[in-house]
N, C-alpha and C. Protein backbone atom coordinates (compact mmCIF):
# COMPACT_ATOMS: atom_id res chain seq x y z
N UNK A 1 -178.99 -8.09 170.32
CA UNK A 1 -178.74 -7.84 171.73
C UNK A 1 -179.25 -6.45 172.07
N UNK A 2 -179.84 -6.52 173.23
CA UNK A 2 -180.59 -4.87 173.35
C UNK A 2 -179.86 -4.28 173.99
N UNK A 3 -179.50 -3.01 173.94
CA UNK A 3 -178.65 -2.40 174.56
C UNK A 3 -178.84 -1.04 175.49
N UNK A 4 -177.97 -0.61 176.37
CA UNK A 4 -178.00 0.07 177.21
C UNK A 4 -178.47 1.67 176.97
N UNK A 5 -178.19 2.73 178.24
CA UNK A 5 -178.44 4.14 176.74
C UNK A 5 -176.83 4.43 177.12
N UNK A 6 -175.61 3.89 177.01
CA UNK A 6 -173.79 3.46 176.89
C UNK A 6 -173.89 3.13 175.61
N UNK A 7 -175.21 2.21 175.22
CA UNK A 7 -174.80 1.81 173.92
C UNK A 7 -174.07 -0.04 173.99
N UNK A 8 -174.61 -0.07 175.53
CA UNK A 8 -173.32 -1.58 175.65
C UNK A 8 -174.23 -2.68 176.31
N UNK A 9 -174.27 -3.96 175.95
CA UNK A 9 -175.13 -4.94 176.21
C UNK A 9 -175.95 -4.71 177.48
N UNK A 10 -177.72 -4.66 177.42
CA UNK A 10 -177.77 -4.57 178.71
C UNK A 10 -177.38 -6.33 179.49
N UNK A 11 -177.19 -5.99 180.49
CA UNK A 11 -176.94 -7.19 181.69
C UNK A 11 -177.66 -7.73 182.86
N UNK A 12 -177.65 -8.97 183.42
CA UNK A 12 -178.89 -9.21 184.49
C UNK A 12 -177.87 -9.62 185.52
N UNK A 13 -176.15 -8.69 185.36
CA UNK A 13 -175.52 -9.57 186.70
C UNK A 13 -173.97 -8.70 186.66
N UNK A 14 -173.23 -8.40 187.07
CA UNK A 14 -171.79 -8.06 186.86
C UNK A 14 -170.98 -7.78 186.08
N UNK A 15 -171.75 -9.57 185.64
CA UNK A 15 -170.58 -9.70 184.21
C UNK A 15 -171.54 -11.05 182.86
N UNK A 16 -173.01 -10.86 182.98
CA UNK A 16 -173.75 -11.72 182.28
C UNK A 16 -174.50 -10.68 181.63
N UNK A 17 -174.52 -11.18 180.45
CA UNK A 17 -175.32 -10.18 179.14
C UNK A 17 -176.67 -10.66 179.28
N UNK A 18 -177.63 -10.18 179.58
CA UNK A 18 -178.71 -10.43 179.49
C UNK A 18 -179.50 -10.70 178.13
N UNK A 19 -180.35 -11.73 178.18
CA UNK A 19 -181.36 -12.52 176.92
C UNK A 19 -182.74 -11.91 177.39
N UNK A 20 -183.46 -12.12 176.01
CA UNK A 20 -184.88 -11.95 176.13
C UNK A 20 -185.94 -12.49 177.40
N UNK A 21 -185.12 -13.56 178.04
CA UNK A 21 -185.71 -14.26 178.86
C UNK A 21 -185.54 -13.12 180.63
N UNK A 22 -184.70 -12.18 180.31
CA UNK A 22 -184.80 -11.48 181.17
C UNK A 22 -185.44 -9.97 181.09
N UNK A 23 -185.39 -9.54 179.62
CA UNK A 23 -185.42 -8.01 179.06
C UNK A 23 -186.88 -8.17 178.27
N UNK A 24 -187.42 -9.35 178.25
CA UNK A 24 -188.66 -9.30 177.19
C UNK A 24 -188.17 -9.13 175.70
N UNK A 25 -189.42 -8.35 175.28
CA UNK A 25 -189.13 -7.83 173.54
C UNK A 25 -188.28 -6.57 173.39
N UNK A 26 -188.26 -5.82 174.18
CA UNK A 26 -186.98 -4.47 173.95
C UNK A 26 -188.36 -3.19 174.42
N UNK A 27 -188.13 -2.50 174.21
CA UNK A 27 -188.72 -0.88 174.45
C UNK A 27 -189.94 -0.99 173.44
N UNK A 28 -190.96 -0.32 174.50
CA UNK A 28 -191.94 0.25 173.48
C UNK A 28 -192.13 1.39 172.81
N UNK A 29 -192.29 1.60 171.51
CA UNK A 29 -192.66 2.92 171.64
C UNK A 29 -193.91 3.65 171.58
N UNK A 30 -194.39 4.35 172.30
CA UNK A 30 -195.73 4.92 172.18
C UNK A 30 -196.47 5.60 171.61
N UNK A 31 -195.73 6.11 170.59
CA UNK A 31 -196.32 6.83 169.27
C UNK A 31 -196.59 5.89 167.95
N UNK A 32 -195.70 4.65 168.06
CA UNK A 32 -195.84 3.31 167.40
C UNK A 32 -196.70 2.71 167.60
N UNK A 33 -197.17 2.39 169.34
CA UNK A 33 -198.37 1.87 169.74
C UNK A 33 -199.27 2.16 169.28
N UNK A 34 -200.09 3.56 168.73
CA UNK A 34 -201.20 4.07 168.29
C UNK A 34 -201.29 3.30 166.66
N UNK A 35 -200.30 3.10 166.11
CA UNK A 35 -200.53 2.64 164.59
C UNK A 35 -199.58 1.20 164.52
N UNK A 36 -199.56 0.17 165.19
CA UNK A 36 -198.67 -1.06 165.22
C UNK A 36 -198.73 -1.95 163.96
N UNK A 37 -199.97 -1.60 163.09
CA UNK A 37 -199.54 -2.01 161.75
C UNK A 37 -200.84 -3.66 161.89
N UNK A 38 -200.18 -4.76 162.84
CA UNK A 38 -200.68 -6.30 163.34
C UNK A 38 -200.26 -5.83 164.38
N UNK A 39 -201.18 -6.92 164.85
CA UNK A 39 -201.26 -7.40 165.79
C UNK A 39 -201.47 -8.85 166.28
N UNK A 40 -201.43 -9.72 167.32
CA UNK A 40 -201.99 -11.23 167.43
C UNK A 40 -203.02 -10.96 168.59
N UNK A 41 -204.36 -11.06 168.10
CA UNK A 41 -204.87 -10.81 168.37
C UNK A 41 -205.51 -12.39 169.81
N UNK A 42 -206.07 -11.92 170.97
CA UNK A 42 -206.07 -12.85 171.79
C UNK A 42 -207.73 -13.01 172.43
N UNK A 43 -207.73 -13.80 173.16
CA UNK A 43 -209.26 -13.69 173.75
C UNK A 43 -209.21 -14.63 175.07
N UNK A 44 -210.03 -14.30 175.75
CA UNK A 44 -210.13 -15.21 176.97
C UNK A 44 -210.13 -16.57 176.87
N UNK A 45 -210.77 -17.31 175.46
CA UNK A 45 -210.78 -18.61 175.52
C UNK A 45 -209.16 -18.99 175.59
N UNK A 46 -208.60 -18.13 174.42
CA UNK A 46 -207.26 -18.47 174.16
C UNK A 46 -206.84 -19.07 175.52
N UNK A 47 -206.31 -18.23 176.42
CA UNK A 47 -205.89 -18.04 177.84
C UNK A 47 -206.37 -19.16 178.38
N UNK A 48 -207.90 -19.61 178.35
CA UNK A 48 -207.59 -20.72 179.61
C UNK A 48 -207.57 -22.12 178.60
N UNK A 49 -207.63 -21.99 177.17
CA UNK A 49 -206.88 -23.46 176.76
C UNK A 49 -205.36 -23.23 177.50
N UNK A 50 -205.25 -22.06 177.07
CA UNK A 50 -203.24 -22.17 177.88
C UNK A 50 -203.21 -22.83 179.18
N UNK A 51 -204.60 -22.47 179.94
CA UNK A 51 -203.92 -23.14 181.04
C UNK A 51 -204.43 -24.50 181.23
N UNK A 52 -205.13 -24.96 180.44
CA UNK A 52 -205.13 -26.69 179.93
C UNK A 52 -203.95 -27.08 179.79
N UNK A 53 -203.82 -26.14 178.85
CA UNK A 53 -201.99 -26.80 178.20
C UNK A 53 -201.03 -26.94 179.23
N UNK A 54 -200.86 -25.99 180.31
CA UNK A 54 -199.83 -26.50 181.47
C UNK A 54 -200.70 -27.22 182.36
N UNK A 55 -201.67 -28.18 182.44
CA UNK A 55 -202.06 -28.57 183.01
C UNK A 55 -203.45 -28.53 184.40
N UNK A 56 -203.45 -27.38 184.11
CA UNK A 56 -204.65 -26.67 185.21
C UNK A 56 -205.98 -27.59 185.45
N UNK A 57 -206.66 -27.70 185.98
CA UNK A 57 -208.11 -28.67 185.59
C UNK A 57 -209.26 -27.84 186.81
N UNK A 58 -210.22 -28.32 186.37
CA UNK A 58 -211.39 -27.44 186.55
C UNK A 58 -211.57 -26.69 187.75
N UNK A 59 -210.59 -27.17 188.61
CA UNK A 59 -210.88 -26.83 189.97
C UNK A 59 -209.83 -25.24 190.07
N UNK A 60 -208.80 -25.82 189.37
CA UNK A 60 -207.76 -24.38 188.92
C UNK A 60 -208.23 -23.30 188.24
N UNK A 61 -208.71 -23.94 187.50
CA UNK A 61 -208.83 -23.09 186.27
C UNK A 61 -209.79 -21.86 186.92
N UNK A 62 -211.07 -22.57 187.80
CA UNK A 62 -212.16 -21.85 188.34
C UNK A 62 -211.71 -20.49 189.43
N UNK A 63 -210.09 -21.08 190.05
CA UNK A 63 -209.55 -19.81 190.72
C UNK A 63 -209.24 -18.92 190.43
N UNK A 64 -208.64 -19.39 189.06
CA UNK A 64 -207.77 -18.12 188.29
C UNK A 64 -208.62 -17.44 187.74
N UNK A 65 -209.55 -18.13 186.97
CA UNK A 65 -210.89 -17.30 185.93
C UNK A 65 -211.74 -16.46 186.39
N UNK A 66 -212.18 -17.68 188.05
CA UNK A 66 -213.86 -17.03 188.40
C UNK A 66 -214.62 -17.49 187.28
N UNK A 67 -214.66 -18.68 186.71
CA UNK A 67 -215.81 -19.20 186.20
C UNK A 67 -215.37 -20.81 185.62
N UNK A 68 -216.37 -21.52 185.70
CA UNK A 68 -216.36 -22.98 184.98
C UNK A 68 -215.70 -22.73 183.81
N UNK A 69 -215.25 -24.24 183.20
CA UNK A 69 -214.53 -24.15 182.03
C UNK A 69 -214.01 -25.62 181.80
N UNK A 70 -214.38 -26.03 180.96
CA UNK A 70 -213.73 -27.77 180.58
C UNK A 70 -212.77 -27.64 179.12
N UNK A 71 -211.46 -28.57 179.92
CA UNK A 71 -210.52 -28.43 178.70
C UNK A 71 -211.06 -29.55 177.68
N UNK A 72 -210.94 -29.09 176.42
CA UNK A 72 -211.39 -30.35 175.45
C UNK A 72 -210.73 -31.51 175.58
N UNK A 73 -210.86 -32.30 174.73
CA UNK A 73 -210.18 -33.79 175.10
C UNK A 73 -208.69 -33.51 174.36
N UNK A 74 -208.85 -32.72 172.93
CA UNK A 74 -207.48 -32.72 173.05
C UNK A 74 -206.82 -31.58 173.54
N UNK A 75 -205.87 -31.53 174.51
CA UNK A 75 -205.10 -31.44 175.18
C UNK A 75 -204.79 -30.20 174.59
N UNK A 76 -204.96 -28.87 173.86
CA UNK A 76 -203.64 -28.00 173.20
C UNK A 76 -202.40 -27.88 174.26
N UNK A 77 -201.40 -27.60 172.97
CA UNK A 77 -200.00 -27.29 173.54
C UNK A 77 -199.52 -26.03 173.74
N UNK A 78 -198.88 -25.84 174.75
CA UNK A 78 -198.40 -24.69 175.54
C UNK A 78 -198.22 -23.67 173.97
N UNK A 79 -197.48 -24.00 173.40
CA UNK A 79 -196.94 -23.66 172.39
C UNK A 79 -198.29 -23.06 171.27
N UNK A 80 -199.46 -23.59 171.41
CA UNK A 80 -200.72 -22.92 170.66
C UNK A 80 -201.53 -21.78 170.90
N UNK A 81 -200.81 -20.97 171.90
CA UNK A 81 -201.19 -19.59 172.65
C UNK A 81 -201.15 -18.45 171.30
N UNK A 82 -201.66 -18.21 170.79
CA UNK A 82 -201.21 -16.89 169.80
C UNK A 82 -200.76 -15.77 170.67
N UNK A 83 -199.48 -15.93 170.69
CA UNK A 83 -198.65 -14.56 171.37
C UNK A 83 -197.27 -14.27 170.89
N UNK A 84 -197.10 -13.25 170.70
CA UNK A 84 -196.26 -12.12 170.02
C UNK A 84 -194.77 -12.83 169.98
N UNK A 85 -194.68 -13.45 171.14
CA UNK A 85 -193.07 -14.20 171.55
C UNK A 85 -193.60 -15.52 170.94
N UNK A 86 -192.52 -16.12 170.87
CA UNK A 86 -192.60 -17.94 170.55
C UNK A 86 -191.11 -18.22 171.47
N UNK A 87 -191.61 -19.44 172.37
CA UNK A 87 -191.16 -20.36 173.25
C UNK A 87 -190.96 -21.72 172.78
N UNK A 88 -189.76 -22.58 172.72
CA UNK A 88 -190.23 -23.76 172.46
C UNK A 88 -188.97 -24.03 173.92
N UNK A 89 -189.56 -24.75 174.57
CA UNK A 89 -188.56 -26.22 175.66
C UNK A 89 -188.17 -27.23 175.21
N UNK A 90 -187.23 -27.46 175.59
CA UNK A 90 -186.87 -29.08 175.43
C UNK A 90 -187.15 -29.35 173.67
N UNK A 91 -186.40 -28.64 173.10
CA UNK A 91 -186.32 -29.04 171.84
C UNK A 91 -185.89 -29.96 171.00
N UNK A 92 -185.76 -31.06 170.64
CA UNK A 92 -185.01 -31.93 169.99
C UNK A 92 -185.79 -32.27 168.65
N UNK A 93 -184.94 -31.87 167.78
CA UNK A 93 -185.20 -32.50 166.43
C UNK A 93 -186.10 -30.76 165.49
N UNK A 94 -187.39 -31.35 165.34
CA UNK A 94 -188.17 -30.20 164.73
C UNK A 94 -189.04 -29.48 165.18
N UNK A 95 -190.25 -28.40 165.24
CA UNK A 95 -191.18 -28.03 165.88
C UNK A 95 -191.74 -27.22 165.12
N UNK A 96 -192.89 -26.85 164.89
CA UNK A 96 -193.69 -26.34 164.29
C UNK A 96 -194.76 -25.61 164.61
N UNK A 97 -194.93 -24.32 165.34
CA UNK A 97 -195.80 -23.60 165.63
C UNK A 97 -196.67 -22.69 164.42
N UNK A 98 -197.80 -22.04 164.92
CA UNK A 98 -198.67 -21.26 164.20
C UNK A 98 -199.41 -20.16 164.96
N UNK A 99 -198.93 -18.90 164.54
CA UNK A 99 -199.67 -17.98 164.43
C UNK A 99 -200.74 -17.06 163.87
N UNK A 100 -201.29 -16.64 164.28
CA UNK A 100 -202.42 -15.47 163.26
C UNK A 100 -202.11 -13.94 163.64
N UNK A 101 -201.87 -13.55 163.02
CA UNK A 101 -201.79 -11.83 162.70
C UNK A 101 -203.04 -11.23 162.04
N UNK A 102 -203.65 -10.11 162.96
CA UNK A 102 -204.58 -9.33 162.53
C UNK A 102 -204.37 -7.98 162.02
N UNK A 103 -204.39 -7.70 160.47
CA UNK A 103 -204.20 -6.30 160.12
C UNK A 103 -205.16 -4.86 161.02
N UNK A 104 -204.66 -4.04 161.37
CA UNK A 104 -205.24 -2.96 161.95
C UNK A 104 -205.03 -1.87 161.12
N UNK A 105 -204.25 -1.94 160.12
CA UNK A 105 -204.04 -0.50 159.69
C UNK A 105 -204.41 -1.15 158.06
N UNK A 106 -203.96 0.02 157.06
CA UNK A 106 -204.14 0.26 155.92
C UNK A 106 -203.53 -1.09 155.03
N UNK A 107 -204.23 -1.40 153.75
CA UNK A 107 -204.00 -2.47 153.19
C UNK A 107 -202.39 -2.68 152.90
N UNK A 108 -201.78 -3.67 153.00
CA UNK A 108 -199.73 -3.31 153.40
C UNK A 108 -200.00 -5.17 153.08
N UNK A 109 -198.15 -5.10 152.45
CA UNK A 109 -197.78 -6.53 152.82
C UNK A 109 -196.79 -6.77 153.04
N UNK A 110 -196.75 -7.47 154.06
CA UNK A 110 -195.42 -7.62 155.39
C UNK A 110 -194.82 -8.50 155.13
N UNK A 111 -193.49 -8.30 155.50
CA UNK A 111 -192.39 -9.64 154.89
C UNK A 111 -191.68 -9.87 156.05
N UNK A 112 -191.67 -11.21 156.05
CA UNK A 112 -190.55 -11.81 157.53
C UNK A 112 -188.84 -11.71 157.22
N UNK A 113 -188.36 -11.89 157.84
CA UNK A 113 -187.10 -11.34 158.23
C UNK A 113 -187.03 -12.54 159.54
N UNK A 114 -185.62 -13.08 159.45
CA UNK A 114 -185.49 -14.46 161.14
C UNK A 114 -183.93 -13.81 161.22
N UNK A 115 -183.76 -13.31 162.49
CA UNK A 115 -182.53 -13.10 163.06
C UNK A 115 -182.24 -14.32 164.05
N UNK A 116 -181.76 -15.70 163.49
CA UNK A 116 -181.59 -16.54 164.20
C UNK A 116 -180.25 -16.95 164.60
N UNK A 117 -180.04 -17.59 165.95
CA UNK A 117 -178.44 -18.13 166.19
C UNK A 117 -178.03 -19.26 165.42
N UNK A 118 -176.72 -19.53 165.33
CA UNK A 118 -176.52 -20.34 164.54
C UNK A 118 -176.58 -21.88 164.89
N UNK A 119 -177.21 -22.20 166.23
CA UNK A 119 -177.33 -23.42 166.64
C UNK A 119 -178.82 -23.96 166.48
N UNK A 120 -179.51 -23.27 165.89
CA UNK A 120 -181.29 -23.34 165.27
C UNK A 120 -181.44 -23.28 163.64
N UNK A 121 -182.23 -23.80 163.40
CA UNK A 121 -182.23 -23.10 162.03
C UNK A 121 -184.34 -22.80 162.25
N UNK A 122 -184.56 -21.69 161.71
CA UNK A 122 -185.88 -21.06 161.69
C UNK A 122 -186.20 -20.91 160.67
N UNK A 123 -187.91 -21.26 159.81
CA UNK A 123 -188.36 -20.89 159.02
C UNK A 123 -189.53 -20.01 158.78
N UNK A 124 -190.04 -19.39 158.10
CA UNK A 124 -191.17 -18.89 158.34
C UNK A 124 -192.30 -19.22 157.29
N UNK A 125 -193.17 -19.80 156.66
CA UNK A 125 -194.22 -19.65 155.95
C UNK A 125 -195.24 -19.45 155.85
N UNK A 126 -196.09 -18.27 155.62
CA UNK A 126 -195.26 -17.85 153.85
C UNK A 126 -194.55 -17.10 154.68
N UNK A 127 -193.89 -16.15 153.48
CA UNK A 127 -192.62 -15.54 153.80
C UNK A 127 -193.37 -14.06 153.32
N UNK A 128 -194.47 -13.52 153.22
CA UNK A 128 -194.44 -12.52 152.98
C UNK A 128 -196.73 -12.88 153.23
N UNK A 129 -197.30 -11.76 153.72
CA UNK A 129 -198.63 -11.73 153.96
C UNK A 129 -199.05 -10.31 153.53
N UNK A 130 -200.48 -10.65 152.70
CA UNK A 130 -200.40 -9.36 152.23
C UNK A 130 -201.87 -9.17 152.82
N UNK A 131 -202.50 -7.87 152.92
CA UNK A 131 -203.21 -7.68 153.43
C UNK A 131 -204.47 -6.72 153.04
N UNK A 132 -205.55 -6.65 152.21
CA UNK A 132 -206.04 -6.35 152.05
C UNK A 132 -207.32 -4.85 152.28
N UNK A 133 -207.49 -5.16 154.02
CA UNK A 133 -208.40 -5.06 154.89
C UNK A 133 -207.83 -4.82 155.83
N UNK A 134 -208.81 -3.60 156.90
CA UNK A 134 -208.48 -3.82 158.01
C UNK A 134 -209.22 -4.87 159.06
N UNK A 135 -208.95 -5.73 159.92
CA UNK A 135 -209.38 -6.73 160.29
C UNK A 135 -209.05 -8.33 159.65
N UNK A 136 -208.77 -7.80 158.55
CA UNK A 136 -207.97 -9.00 157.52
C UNK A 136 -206.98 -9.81 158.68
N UNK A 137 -207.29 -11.11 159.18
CA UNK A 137 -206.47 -12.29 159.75
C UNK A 137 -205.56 -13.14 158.62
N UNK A 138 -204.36 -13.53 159.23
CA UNK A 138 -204.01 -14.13 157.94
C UNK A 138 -202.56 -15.00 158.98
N UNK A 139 -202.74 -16.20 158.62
CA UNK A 139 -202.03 -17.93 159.20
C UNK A 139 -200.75 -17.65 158.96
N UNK A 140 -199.36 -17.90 160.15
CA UNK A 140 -198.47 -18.27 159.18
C UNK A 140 -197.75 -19.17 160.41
N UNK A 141 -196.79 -20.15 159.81
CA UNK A 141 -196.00 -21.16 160.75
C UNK A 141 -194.44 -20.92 160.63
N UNK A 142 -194.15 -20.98 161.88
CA UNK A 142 -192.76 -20.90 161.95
C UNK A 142 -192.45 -22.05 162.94
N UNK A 143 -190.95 -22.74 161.71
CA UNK A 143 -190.26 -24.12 161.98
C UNK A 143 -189.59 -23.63 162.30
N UNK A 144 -188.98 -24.53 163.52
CA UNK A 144 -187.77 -24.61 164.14
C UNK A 144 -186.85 -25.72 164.19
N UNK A 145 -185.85 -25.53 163.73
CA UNK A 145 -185.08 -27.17 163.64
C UNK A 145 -183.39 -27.00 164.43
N UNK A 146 -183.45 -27.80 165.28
CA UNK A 146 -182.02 -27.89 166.02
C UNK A 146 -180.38 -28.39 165.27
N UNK A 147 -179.84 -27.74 164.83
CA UNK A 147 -178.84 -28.22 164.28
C UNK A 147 -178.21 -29.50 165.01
N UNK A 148 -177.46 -30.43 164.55
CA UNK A 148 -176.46 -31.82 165.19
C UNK A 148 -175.47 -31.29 165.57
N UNK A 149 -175.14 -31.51 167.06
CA UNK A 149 -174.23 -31.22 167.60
C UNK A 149 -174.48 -29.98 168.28
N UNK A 150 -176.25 -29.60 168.47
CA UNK A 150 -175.99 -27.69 169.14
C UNK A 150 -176.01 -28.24 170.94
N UNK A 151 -175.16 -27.41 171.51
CA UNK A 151 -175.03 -27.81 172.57
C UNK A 151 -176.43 -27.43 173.58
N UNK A 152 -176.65 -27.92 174.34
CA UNK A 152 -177.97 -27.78 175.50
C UNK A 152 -177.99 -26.09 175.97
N UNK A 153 -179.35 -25.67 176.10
CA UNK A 153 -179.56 -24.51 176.33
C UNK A 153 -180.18 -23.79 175.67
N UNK A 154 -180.39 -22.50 176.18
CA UNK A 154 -181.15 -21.74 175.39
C UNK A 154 -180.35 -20.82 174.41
N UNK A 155 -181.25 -20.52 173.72
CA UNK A 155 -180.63 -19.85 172.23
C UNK A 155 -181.65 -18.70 171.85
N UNK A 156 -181.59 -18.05 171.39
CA UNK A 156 -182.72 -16.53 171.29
C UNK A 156 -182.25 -15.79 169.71
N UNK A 157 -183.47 -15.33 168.89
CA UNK A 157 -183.42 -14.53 167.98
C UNK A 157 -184.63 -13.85 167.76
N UNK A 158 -184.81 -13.81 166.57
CA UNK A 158 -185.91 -12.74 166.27
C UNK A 158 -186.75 -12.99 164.89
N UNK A 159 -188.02 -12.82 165.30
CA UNK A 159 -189.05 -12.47 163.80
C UNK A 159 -189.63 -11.03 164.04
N UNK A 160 -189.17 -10.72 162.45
CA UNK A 160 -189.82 -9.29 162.24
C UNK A 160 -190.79 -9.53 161.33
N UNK A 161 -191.93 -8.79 161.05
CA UNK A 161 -192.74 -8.45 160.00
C UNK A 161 -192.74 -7.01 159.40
N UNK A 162 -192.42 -7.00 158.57
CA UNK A 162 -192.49 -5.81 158.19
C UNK A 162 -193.01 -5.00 156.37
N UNK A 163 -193.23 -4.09 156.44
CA UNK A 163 -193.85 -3.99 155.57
C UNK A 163 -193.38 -2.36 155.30
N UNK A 164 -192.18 -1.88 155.59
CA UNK A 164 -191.61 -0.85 155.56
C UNK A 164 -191.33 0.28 156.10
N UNK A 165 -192.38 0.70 156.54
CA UNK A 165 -193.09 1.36 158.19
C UNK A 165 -193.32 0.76 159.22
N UNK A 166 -193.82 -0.19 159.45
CA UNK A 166 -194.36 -1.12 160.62
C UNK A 166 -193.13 -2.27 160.30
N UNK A 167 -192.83 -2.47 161.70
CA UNK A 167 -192.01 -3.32 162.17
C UNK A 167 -192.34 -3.88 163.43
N UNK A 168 -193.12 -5.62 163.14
CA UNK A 168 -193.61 -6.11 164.27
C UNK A 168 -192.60 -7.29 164.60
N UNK A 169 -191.66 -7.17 165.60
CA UNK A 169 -190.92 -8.01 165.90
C UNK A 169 -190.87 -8.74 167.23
N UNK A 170 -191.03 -10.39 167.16
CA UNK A 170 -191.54 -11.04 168.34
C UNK A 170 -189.59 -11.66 168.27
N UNK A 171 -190.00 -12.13 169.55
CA UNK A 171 -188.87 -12.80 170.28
C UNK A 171 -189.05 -14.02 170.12
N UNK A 172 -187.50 -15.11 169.72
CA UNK A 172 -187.46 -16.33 169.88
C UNK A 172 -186.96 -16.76 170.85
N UNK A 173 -187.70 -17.93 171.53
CA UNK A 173 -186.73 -18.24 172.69
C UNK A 173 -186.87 -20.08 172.60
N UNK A 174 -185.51 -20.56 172.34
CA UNK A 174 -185.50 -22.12 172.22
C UNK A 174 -184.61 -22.65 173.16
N UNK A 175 -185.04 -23.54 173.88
CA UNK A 175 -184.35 -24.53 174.53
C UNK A 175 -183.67 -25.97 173.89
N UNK A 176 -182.51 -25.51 173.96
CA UNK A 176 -182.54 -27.34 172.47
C UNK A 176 -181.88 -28.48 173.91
N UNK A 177 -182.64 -29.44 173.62
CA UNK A 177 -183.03 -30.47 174.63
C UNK A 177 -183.10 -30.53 175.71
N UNK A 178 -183.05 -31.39 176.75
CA UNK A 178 -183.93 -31.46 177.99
C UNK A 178 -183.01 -30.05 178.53
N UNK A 179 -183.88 -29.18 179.51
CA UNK A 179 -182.94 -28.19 179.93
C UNK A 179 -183.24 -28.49 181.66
């Protein structure tokens, strides 16, 4: 839970504790920024498969872009964006996303860490990426599985990477069934 400078949950209301879905990933820091260790690295194509994935088609796509662009036949899923957060909706049962992390700094190997609620269960594999190189890319998937009986709604935790110094931590955000 991110907190105030009280030290006390921040909030989006009176008397409601605010989630990632309102606060993002937490504070940056800017002396961190210069050496972040990874990164997920992105590109324009990325972006307008995303907006395949929610549906956009050529005529959209051409507003938002300023240029032509045909979605392939298959379809990617919202969920195949390489970005720092992971989203899943309407969760039921299992899910399985994939990321890529690009080393920027000195050869290091980073180990995951899942601060998850107890109505999810999260995996990460592998569980540790080591890194050689700078520019060194390197795959990893994180499962998500809904416990029996978790009640509807959203649920939020955390993946860190870390490697002792660098601490790259994205936000989970799950919806477990229709929301």
């Amino acid at each position: 839970i991110q907190q105030d400078n009280l030290k006390k949950p921040i909030t989006n209301g009176p008397k409601s504790v605010a989630t990632p879905l309102d606060y993002g990933s937490g504070h940056l820091h800017p002396n961190g920024a210069l050496d972040p260790g990874l990164v997920y690295d992105i590109n324009a194509t990325d972006y307008l498969n995303f907006l395949c994935a929610i549906g956009y088609n050529k005529k959209k796509i051409f507003l938002v872009a300023g240029r032509s662009y045909s979605c392939s036949v298959r379809v990617p899923e919202v969920t195949d964006l390489n970005y720092p957060s992971i989203t899943i909706s309407n969760l039921e049962g299992t899910k399985t996303i994939s990321r890529i992390v690009k080393n920027v700094g000195k050869p290091r190997t980073y180990t995951a860490s899942i601060d998850s609620p107890p109505e999810i269960l999260v995996s990460v594999r592998p569980q540790s990426l080591k890194f050689e190189r700078i520019g060194e890319e390197k795959k990893f998937t994180v499962t998500v599985k809904t416990k029996k009986g978790s009640p509807h709604g959203f649920v939020f935790g955390w993946l860190n990477w870390s490697d002792g110094v660098h601490h790259v931590r994205s936000p989970i955000s799950v919806g477990i069934g229709p929301i």
